[in-house]
PDB file of N, CA and C in Angstrom:
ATOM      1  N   UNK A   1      25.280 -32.610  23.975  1.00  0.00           N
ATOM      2  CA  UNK A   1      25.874 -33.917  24.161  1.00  0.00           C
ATOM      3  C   UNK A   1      24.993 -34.954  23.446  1.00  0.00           C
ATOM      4  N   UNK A   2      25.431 -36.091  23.116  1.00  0.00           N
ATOM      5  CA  UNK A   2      24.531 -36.801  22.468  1.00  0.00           C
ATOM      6  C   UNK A   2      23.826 -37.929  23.148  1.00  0.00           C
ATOM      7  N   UNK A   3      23.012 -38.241  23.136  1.00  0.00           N
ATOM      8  CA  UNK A   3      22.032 -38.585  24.092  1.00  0.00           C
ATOM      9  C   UNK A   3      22.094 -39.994  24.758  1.00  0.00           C
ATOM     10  N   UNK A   4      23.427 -40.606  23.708  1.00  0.00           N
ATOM     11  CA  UNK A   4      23.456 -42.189  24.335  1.00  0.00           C
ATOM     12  C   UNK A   4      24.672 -41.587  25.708  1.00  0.00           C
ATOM     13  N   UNK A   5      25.408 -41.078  25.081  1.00  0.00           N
ATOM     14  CA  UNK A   5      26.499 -40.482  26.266  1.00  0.00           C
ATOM     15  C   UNK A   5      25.971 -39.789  27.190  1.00  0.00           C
ATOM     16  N   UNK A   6      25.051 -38.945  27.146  1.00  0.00           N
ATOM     17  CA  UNK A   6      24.339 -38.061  28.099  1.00  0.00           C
ATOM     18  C   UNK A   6      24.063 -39.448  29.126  1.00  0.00           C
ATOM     19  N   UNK A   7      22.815 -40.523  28.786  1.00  0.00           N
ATOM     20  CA  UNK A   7      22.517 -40.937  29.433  1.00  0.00           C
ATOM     21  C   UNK A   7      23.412 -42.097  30.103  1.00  0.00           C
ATOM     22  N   UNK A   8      24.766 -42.344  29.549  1.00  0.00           N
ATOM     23  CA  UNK A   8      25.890 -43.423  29.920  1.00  0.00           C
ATOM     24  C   UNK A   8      26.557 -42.566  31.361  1.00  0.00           C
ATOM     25  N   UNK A   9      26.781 -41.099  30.993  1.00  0.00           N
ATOM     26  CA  UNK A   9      27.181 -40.274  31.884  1.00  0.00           C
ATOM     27  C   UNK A   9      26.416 -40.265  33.092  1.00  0.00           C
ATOM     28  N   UNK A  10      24.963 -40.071  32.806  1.00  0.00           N
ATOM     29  CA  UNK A  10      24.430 -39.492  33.726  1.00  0.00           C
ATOM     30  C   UNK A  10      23.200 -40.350  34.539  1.00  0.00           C
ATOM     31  N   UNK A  11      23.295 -41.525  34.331  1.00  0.00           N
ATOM     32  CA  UNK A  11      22.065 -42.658  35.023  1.00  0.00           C
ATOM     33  C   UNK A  11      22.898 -42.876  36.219  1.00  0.00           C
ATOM     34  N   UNK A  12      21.465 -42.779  36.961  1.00  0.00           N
ATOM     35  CA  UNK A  12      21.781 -43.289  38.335  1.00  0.00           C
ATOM     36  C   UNK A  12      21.936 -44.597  38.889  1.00  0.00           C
ATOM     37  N   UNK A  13      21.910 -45.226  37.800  1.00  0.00           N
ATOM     38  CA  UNK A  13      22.271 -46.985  37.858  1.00  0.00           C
ATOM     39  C   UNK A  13      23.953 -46.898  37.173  1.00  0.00           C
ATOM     40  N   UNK A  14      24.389 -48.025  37.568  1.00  0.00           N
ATOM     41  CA  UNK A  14      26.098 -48.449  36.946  1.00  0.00           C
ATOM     42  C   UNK A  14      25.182 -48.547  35.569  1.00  0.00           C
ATOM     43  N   UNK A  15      26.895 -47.815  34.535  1.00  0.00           N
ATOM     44  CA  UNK A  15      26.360 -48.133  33.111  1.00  0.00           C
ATOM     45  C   UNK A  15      27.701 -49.089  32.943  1.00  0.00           C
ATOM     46  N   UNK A  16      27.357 -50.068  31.747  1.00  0.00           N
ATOM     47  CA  UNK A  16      28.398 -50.962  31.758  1.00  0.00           C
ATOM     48  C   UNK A  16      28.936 -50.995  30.433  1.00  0.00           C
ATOM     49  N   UNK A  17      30.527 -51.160  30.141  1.00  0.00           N
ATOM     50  CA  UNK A  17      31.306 -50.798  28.774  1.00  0.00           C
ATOM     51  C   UNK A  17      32.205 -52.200  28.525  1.00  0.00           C
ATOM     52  N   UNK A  18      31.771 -52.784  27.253  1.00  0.00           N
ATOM     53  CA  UNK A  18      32.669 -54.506  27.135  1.00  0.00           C
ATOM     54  C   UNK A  18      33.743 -53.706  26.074  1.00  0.00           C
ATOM     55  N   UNK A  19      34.221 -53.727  26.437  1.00  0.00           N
ATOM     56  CA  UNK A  19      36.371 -53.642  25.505  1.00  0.00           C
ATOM     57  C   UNK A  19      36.637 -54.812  24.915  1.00  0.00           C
ATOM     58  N   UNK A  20      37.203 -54.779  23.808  1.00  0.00           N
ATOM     59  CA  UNK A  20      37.804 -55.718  23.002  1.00  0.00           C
ATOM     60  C   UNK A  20      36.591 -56.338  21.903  1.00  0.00           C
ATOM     61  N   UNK A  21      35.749 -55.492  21.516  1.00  0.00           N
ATOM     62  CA  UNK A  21      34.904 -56.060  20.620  1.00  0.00           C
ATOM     63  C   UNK A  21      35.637 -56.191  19.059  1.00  0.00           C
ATOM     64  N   UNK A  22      35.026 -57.362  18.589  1.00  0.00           N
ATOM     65  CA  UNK A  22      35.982 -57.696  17.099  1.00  0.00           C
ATOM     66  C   UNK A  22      34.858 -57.514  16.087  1.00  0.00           C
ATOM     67  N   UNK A  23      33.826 -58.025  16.424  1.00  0.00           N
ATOM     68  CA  UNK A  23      33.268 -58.791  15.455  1.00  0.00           C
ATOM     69  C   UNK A  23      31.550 -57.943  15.539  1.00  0.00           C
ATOM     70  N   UNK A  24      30.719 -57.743  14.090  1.00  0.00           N
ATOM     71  CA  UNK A  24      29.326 -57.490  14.179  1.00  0.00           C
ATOM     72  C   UNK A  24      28.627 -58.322  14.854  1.00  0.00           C
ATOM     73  N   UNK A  25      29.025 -59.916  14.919  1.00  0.00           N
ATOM     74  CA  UNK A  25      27.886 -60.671  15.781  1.00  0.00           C
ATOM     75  C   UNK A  25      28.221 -60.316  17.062  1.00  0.00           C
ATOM     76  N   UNK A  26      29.650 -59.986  17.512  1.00  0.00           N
ATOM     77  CA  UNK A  26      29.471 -59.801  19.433  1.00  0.00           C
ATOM     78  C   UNK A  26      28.952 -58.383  19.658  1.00  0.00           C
ATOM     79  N   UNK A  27      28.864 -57.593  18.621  1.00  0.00           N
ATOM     80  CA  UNK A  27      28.256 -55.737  18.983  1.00  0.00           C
ATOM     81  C   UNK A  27      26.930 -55.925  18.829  1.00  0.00           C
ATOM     82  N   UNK A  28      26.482 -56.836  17.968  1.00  0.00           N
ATOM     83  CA  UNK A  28      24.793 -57.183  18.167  1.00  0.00           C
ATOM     84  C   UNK A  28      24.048 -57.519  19.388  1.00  0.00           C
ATOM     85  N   UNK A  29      25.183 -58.656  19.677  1.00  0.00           N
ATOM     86  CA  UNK A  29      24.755 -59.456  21.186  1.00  0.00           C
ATOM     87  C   UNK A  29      24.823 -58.137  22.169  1.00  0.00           C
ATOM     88  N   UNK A  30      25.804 -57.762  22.252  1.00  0.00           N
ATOM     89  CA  UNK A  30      25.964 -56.491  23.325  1.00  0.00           C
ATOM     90  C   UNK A  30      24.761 -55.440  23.573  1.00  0.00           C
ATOM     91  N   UNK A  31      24.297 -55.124  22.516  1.00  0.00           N
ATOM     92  CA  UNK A  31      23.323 -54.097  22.295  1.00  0.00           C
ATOM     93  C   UNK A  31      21.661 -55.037  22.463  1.00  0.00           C
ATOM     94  N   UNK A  32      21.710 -56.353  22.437  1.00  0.00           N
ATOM     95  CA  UNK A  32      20.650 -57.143  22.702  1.00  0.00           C
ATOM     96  C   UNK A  32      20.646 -57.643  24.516  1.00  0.00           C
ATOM     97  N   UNK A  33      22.174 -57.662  24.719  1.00  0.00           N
ATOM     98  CA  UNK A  33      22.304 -58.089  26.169  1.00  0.00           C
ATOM     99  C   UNK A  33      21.656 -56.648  27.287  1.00  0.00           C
ATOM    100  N   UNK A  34      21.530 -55.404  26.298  1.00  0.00           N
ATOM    101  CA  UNK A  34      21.307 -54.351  27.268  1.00  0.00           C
ATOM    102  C   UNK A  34      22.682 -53.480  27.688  1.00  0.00           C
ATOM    103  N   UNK A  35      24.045 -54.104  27.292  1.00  0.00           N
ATOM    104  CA  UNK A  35      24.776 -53.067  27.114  1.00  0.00           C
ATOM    105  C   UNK A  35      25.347 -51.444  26.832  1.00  0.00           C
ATOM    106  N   UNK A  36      25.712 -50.849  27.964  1.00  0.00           N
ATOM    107  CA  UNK A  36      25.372 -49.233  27.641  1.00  0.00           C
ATOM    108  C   UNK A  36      26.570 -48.411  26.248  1.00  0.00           C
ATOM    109  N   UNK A  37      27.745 -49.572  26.367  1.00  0.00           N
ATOM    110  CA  UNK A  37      28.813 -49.139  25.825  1.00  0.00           C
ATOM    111  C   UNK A  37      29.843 -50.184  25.360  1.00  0.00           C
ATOM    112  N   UNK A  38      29.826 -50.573  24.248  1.00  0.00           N
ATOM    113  CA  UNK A  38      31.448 -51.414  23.683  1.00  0.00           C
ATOM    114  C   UNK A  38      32.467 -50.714  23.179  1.00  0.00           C
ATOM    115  N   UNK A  39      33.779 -51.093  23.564  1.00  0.00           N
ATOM    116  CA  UNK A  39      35.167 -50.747  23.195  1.00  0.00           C
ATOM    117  C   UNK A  39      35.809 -51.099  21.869  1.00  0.00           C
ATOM    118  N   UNK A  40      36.026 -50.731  21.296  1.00  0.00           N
ATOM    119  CA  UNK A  40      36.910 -51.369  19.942  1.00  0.00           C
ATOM    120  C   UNK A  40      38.843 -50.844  20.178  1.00  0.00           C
ATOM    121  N   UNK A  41      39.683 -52.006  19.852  1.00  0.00           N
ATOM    122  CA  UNK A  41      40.759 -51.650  20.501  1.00  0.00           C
ATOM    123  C   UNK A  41      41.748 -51.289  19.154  1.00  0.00           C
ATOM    124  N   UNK A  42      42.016 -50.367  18.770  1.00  0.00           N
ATOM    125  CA  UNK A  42      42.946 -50.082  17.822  1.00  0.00           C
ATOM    126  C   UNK A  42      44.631 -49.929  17.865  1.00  0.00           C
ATOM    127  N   UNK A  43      44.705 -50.559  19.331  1.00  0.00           N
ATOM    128  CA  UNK A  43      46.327 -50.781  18.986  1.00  0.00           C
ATOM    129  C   UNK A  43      46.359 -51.887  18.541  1.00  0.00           C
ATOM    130  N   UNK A  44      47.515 -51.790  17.168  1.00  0.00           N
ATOM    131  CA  UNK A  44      47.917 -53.279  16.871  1.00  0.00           C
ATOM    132  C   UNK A  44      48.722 -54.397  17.614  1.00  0.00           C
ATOM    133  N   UNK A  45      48.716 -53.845  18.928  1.00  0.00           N
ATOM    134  CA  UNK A  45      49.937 -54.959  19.772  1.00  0.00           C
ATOM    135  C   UNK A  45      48.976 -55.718  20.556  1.00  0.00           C
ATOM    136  N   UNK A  46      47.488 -55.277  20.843  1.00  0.00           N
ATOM    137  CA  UNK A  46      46.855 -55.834  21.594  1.00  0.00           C
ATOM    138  C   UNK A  46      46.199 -57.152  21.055  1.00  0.00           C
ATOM    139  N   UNK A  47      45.491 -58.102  21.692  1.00  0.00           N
ATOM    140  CA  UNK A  47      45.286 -59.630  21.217  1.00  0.00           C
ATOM    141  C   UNK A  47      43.500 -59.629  20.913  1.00  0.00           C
ATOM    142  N   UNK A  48      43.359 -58.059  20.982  1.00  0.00           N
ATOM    143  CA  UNK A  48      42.169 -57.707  20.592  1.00  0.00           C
ATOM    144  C   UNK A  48      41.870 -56.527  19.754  1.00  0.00           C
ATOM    145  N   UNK A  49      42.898 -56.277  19.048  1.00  0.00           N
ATOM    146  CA  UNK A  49      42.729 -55.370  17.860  1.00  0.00           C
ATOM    147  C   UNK A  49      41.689 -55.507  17.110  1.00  0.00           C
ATOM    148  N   UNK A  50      41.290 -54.682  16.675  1.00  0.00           N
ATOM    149  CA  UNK A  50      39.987 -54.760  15.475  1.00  0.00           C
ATOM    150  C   UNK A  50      40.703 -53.404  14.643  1.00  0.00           C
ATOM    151  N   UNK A  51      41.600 -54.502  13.170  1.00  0.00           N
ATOM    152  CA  UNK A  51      41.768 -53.303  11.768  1.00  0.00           C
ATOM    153  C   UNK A  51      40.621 -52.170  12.322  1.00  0.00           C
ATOM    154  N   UNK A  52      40.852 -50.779  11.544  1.00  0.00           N
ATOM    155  CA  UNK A  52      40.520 -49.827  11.162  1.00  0.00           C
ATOM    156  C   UNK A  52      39.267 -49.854   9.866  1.00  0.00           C
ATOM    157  N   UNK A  53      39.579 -51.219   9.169  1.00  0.00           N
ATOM    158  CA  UNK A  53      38.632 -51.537   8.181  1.00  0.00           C
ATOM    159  C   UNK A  53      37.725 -52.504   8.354  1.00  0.00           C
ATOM    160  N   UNK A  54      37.816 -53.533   9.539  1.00  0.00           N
ATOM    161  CA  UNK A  54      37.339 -54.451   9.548  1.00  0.00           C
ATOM    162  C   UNK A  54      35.968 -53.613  10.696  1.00  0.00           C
ATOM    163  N   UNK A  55      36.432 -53.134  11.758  1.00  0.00           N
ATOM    164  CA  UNK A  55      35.897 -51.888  12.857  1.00  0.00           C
ATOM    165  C   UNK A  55      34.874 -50.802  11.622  1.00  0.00           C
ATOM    166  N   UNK A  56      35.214 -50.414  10.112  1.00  0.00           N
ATOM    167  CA  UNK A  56      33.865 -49.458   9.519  1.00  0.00           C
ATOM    168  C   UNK A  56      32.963 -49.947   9.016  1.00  0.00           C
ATOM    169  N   UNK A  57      33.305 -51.683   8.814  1.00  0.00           N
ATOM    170  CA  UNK A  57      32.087 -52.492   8.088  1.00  0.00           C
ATOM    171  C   UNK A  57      30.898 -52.569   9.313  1.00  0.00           C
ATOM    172  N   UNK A  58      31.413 -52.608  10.821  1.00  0.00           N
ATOM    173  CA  UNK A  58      30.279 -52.527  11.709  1.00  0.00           C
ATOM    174  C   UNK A  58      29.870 -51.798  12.515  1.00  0.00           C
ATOM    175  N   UNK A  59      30.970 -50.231  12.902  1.00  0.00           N
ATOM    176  CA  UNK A  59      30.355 -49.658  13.904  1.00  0.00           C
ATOM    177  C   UNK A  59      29.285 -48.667  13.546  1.00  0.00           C
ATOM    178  N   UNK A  60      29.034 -48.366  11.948  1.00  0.00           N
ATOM    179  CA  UNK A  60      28.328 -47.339  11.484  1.00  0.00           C
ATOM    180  C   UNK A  60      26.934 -48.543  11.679  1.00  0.00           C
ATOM    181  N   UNK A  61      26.884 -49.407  11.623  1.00  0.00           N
ATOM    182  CA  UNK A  61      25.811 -49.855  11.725  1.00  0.00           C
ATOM    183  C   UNK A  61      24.901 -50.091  13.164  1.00  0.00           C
ATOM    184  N   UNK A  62      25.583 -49.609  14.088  1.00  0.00           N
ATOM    185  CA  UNK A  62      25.807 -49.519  15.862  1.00  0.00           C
ATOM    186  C   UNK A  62      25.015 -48.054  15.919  1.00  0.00           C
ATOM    187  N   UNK A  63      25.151 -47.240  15.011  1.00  0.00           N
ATOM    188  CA  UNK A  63      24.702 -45.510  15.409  1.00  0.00           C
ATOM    189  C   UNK A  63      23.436 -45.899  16.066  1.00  0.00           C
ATOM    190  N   UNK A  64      22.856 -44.903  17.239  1.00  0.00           N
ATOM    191  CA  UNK A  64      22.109 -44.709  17.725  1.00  0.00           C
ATOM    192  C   UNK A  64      21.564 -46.109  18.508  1.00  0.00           C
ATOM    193  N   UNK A  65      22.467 -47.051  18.524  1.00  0.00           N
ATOM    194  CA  UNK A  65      22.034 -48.283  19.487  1.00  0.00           C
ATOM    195  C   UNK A  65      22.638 -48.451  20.815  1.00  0.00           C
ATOM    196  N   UNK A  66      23.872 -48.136  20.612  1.00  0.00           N
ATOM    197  CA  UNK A  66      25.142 -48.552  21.469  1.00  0.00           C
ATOM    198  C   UNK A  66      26.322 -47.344  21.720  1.00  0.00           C
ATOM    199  N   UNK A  67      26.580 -47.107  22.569  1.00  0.00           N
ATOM    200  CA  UNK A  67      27.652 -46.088  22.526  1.00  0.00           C
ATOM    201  C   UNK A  67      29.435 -46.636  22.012  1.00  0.00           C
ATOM    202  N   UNK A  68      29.221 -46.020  21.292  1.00  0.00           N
ATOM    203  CA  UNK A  68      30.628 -46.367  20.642  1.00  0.00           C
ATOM    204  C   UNK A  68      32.351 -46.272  21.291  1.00  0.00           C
ATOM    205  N   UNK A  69      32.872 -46.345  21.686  1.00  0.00           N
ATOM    206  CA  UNK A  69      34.043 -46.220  22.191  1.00  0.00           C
ATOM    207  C   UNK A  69      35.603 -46.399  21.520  1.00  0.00           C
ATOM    208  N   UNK A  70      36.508 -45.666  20.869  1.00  0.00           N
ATOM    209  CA  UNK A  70      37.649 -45.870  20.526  1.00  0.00           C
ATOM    210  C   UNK A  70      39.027 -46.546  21.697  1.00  0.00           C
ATOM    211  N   UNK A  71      39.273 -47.487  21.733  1.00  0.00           N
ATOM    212  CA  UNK A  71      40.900 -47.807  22.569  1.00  0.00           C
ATOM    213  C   UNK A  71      42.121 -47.153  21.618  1.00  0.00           C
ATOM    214  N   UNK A  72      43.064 -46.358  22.066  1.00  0.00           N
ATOM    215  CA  UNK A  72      43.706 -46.341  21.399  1.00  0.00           C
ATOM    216  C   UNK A  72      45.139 -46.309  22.626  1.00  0.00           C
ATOM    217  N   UNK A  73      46.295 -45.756  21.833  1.00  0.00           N
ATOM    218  CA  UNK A  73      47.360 -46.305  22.999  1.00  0.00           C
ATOM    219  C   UNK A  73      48.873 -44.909  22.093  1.00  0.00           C
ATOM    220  N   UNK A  74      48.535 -44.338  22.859  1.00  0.00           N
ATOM    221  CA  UNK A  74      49.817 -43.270  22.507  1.00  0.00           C
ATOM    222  C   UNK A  74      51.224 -43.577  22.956  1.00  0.00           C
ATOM    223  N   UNK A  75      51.228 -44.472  22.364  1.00  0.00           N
ATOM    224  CA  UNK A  75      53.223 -44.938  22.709  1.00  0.00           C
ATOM    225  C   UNK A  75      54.337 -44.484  21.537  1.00  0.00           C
TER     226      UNK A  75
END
């Protein structure tokens, strides 16, 4: 397992996950606030979508800081 998830899974404290991230400056803040996990939402109906392209300019830059999370919506 990989070790940010291992430890999101498995701490004996609440781990905490912010949804609807858009932007590199709010995944910075997140990962500076002490955040265990941000959401990125890839349905396009939601009022918090983040493109598919706009989401690769910043989450590769997130590796090994922040646990990454996909929203997606099977309708």
């Amino acid at each position: 397992m990989h070790p940010l998830l291992d430890s999101f899974l498995s701490s004996a404290a609440p781990s905490l996950k912010i949804c609807g991230v858009t932007t590199v400056d709010d995944a910075n803040r997140l990962t500076e606030l002490g955040v265990h996990a941000l959401g990125v939402n890839f349905w396009p109906e939601s009022r918090r979508y983040c493109p598919p392209d706009a989401a690769r300019q910043f989450l590769p830059t997130l590796k090994d800081r922040i646990l990454r999370v996909g929203v997606f919506v099977n309708a």
